[in-house]
PDB file of N, CA and C in Angstrom:
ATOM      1  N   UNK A   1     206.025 167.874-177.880  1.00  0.00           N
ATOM      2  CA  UNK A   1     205.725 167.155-179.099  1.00  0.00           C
ATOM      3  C   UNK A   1     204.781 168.027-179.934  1.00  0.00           C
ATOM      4  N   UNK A   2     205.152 168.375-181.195  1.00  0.00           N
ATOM      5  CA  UNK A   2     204.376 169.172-181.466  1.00  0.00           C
ATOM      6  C   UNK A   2     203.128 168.102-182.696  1.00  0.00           C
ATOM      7  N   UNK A   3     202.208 168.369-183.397  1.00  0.00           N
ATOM      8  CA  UNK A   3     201.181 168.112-184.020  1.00  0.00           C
ATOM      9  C   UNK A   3     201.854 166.918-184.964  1.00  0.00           C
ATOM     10  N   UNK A   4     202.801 167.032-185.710  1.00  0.00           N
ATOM     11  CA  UNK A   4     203.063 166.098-187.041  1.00  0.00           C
ATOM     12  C   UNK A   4     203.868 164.806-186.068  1.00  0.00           C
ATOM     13  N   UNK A   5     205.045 164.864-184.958  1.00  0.00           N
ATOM     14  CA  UNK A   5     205.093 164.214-184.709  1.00  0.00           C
ATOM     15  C   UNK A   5     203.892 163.140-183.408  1.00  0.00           C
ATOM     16  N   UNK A   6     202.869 164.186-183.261  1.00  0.00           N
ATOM     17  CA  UNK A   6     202.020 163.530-182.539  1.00  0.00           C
ATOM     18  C   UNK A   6     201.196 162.274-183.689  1.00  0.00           C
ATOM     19  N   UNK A   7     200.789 162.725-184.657  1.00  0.00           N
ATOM     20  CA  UNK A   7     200.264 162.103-185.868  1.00  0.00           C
ATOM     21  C   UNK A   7     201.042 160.724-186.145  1.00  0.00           C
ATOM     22  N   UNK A   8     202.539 160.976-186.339  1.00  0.00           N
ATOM     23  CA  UNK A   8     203.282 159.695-186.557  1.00  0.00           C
ATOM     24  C   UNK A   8     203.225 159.061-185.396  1.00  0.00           C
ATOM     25  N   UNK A   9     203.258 159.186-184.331  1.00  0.00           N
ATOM     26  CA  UNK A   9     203.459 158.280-183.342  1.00  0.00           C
ATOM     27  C   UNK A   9     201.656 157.864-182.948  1.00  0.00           C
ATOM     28  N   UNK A  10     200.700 157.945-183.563  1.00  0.00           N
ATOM     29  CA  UNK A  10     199.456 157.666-183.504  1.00  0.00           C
ATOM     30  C   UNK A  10     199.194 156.531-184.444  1.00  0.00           C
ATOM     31  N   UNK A  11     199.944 156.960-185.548  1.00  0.00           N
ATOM     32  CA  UNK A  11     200.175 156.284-187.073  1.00  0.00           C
ATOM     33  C   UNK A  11     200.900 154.784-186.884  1.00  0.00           C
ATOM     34  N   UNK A  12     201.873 154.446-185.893  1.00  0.00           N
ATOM     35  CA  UNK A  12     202.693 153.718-185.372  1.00  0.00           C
ATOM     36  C   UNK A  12     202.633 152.876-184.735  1.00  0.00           C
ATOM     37  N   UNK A  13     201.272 153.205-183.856  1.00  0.00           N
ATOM     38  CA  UNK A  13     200.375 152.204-183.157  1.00  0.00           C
ATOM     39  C   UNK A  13     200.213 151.514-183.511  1.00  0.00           C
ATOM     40  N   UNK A  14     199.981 149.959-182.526  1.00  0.00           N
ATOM     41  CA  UNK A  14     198.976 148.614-183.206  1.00  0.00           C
ATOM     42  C   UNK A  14     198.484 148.396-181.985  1.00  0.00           C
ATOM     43  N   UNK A  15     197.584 148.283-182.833  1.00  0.00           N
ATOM     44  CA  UNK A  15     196.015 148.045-182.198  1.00  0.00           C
ATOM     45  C   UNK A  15     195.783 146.482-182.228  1.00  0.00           C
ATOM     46  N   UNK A  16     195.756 145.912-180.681  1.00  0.00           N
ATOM     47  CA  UNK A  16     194.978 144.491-180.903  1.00  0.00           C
ATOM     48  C   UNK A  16     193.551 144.538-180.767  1.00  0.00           C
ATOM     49  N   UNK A  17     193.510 143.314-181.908  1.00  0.00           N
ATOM     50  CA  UNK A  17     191.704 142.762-182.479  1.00  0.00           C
ATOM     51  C   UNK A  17     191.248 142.373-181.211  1.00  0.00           C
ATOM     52  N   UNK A  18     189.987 141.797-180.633  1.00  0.00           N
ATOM     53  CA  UNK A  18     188.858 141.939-180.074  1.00  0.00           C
ATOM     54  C   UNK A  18     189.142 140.200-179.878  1.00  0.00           C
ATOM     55  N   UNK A  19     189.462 139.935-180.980  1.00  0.00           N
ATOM     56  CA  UNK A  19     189.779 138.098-180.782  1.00  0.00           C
ATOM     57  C   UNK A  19     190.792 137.939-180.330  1.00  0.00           C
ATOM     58  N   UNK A  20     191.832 138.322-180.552  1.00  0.00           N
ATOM     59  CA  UNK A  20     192.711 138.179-179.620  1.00  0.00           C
ATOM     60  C   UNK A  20     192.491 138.341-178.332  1.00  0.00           C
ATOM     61  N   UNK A  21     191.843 139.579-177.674  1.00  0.00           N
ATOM     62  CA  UNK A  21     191.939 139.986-176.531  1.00  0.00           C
ATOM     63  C   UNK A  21     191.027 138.768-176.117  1.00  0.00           C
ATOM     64  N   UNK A  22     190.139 138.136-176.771  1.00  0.00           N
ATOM     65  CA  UNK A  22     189.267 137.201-176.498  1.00  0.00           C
ATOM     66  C   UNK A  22     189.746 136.060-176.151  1.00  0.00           C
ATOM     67  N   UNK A  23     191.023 135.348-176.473  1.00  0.00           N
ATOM     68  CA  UNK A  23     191.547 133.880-176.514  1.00  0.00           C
ATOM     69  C   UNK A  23     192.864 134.745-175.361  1.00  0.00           C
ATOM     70  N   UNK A  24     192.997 135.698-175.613  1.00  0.00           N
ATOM     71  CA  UNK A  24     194.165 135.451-173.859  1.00  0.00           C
ATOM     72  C   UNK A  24     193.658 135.840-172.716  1.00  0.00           C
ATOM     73  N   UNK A  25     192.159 136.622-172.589  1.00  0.00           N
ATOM     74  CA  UNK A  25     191.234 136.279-171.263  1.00  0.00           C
ATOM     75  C   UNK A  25     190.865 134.931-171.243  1.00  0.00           C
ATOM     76  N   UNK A  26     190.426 134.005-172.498  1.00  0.00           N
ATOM     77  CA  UNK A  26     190.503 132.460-172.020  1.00  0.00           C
ATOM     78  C   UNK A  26     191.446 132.042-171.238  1.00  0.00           C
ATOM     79  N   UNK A  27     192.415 132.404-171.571  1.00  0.00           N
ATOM     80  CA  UNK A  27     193.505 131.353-169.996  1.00  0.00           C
ATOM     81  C   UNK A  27     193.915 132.249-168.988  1.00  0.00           C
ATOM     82  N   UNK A  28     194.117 133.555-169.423  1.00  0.00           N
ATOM     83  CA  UNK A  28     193.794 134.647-168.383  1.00  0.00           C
ATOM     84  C   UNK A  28     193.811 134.753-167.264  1.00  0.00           C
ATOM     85  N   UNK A  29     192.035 134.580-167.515  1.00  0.00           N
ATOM     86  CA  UNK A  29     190.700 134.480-166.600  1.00  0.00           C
ATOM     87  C   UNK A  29     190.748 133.476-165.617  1.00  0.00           C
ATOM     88  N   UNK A  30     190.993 132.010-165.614  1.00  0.00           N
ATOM     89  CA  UNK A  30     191.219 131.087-165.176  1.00  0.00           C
ATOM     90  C   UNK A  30     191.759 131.025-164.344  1.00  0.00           C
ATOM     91  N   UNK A  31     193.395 131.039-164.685  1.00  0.00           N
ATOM     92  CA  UNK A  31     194.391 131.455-163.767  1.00  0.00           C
ATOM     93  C   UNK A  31     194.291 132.035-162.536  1.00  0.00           C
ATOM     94  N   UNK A  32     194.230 133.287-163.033  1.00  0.00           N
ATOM     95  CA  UNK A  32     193.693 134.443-161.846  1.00  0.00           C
ATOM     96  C   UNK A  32     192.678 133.804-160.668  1.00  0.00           C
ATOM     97  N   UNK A  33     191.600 133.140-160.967  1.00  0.00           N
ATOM     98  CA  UNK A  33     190.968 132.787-160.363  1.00  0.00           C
ATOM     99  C   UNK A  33     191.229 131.426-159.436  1.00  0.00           C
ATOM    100  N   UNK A  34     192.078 130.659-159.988  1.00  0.00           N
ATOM    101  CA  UNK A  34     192.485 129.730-159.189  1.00  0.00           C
ATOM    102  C   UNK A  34     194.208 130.370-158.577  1.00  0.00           C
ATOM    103  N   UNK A  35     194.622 131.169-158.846  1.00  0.00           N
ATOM    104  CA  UNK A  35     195.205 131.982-157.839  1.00  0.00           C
ATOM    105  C   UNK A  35     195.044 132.677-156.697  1.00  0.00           C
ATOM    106  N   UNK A  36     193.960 133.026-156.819  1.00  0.00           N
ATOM    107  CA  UNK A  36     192.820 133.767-155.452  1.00  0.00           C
ATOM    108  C   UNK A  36     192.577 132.757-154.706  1.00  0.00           C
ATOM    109  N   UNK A  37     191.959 131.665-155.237  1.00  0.00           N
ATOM    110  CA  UNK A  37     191.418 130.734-154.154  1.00  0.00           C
ATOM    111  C   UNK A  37     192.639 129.882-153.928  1.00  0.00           C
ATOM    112  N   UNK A  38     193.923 129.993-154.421  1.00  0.00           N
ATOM    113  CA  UNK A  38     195.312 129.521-153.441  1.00  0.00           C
ATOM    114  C   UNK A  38     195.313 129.990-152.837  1.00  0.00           C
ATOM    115  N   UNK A  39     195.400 131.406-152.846  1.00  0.00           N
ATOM    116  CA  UNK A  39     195.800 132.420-151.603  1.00  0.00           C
ATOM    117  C   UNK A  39     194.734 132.366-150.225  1.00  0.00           C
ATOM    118  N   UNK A  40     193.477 132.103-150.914  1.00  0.00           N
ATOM    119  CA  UNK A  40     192.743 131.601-149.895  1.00  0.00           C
ATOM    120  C   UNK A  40     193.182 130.628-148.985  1.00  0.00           C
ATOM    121  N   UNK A  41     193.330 129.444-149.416  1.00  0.00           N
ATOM    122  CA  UNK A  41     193.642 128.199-148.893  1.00  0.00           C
ATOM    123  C   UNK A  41     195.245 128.415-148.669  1.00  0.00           C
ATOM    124  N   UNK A  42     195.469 129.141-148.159  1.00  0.00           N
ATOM    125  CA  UNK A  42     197.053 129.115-147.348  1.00  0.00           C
ATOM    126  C   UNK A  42     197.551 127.598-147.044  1.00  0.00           C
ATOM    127  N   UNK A  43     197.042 126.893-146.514  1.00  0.00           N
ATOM    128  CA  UNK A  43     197.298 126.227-145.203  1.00  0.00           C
ATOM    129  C   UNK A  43     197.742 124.910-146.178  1.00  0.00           C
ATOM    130  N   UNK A  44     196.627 124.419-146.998  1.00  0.00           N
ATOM    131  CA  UNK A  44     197.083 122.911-147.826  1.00  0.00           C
ATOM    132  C   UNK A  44     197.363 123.249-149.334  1.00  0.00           C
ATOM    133  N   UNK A  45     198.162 122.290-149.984  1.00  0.00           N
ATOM    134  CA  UNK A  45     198.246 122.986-151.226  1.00  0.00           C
ATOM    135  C   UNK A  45     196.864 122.283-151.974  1.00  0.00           C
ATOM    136  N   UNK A  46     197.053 122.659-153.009  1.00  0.00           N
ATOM    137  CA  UNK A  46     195.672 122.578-153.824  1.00  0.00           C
ATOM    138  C   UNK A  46     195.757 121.150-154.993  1.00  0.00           C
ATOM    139  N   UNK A  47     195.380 120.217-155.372  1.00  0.00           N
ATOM    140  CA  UNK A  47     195.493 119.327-156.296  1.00  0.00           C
ATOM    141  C   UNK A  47     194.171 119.650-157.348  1.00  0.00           C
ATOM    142  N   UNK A  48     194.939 120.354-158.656  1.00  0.00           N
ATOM    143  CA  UNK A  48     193.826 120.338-159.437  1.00  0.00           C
ATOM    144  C   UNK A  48     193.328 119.513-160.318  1.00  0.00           C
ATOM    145  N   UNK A  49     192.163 119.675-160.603  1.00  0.00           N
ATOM    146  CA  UNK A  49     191.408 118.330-161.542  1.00  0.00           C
ATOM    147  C   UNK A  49     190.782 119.287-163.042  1.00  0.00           C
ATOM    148  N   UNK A  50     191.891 119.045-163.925  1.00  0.00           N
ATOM    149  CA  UNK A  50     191.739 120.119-165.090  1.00  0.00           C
ATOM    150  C   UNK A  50     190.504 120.062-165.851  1.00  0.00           C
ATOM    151  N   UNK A  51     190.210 118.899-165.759  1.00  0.00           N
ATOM    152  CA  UNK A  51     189.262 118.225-166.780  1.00  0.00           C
ATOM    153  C   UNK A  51     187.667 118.315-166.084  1.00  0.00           C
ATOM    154  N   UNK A  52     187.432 118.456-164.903  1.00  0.00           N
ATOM    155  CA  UNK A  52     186.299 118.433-164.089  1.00  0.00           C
ATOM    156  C   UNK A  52     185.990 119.617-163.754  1.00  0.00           C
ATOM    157  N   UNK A  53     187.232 121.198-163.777  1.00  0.00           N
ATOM    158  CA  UNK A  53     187.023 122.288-163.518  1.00  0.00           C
ATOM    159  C   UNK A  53     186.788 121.942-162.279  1.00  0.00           C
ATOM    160  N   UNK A  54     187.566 121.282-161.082  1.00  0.00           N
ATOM    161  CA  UNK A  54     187.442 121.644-159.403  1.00  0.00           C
ATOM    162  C   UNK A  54     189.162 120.874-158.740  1.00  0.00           C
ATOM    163  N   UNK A  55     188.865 121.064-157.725  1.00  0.00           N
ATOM    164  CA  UNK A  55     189.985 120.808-157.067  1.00  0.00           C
ATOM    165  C   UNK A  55     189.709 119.129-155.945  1.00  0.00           C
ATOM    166  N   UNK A  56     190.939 118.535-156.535  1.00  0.00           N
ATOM    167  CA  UNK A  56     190.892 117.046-155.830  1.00  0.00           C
ATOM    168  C   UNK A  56     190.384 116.961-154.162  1.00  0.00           C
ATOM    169  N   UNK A  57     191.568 117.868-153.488  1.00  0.00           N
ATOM    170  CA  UNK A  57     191.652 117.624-152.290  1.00  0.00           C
ATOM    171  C   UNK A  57     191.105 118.585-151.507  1.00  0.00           C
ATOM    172  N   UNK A  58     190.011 119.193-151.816  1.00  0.00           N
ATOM    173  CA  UNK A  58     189.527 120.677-150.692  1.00  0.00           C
ATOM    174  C   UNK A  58     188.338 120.566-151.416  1.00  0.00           C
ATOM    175  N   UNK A  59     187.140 120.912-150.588  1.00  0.00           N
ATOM    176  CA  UNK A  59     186.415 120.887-150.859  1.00  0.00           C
ATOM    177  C   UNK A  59     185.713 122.368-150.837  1.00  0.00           C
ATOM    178  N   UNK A  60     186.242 122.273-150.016  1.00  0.00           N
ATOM    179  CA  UNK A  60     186.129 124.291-149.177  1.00  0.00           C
ATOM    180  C   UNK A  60     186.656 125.403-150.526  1.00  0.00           C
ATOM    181  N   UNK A  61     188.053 124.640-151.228  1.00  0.00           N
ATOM    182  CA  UNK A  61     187.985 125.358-152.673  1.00  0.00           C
ATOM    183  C   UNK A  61     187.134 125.507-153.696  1.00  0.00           C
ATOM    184  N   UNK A  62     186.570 124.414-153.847  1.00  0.00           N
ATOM    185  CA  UNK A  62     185.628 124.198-154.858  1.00  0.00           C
ATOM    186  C   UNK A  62     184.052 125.072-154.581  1.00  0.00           C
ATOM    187  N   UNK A  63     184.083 125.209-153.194  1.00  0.00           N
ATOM    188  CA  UNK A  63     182.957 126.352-152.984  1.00  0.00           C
ATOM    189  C   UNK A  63     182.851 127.425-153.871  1.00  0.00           C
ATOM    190  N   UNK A  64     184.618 127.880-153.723  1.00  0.00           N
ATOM    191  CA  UNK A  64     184.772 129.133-153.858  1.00  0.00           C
ATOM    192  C   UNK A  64     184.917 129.161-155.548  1.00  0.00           C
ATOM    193  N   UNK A  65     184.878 128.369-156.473  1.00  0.00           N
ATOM    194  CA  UNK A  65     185.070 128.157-157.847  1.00  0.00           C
ATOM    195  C   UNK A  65     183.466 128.890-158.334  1.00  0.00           C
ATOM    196  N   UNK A  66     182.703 128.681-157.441  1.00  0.00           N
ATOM    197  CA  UNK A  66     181.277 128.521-157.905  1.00  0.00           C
ATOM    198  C   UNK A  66     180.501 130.031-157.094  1.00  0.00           C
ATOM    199  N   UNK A  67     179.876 130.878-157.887  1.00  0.00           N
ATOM    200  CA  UNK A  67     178.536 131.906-156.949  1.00  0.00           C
ATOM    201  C   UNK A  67     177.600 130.881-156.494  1.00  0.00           C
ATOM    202  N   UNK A  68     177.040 131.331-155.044  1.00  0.00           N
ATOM    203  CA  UNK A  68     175.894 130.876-154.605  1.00  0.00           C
ATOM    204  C   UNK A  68     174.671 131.972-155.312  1.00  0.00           C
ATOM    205  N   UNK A  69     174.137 131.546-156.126  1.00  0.00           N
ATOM    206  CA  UNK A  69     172.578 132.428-156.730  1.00  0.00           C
ATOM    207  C   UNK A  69     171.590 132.576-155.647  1.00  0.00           C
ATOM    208  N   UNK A  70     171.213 133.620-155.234  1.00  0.00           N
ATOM    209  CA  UNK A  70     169.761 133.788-154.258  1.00  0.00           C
ATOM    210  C   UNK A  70     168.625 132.918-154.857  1.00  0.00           C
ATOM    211  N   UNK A  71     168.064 132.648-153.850  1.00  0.00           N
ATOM    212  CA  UNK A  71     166.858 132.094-154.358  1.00  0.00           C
ATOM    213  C   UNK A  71     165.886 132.882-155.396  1.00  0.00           C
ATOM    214  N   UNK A  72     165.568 131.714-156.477  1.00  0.00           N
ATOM    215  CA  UNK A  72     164.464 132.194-157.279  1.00  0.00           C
ATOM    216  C   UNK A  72     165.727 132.837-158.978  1.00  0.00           C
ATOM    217  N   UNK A  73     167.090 132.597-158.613  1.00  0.00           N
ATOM    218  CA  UNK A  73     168.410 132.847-159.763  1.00  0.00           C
ATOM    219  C   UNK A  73     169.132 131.116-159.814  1.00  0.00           C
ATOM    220  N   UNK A  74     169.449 130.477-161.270  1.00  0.00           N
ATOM    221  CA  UNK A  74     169.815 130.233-161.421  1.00  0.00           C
ATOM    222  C   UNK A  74     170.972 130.437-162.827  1.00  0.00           C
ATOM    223  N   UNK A  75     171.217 129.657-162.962  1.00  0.00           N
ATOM    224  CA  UNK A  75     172.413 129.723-164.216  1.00  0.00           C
ATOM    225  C   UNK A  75     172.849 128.182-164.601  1.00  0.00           C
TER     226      UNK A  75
END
């Protein structure tokens, strides 16, 4: 590829905004994370509670939704 067509194909690009990338890590992010802690919980399936951010029937999931902070850290 030499220089002019490197330029056009630079030129050609689109670039996503910062907000965007911002509102599809919102559901993203989520996902992913209550995918991990399925895979965790092999054994029962999971009943989620959308609105409360935890899970109906495991409790042992809902651990894992949350960091334990060392003492003397909260959030």
């Amino acid at each position: 590829m030499n220089e002019i067509e490197h330029k056009k194909t630079i030129s050609r690009r689109k670039f996503i905004s910062a907000s965007t990338l911002a509102a599809f890590s919102f559901f993203y992010i989520p996902a992913r994370l209550l995918g991990m802690v399925a895979i965790r919980m092999k054994v029962q399936p999971l009943e989620r509670d959308a609105e409360n951010l935890k899970f109906r029937n495991n409790n042992e999931a809902n651990e894992l939704l949350h960091i334990k902070y060392r003492d003397g850290w909260t959030l």
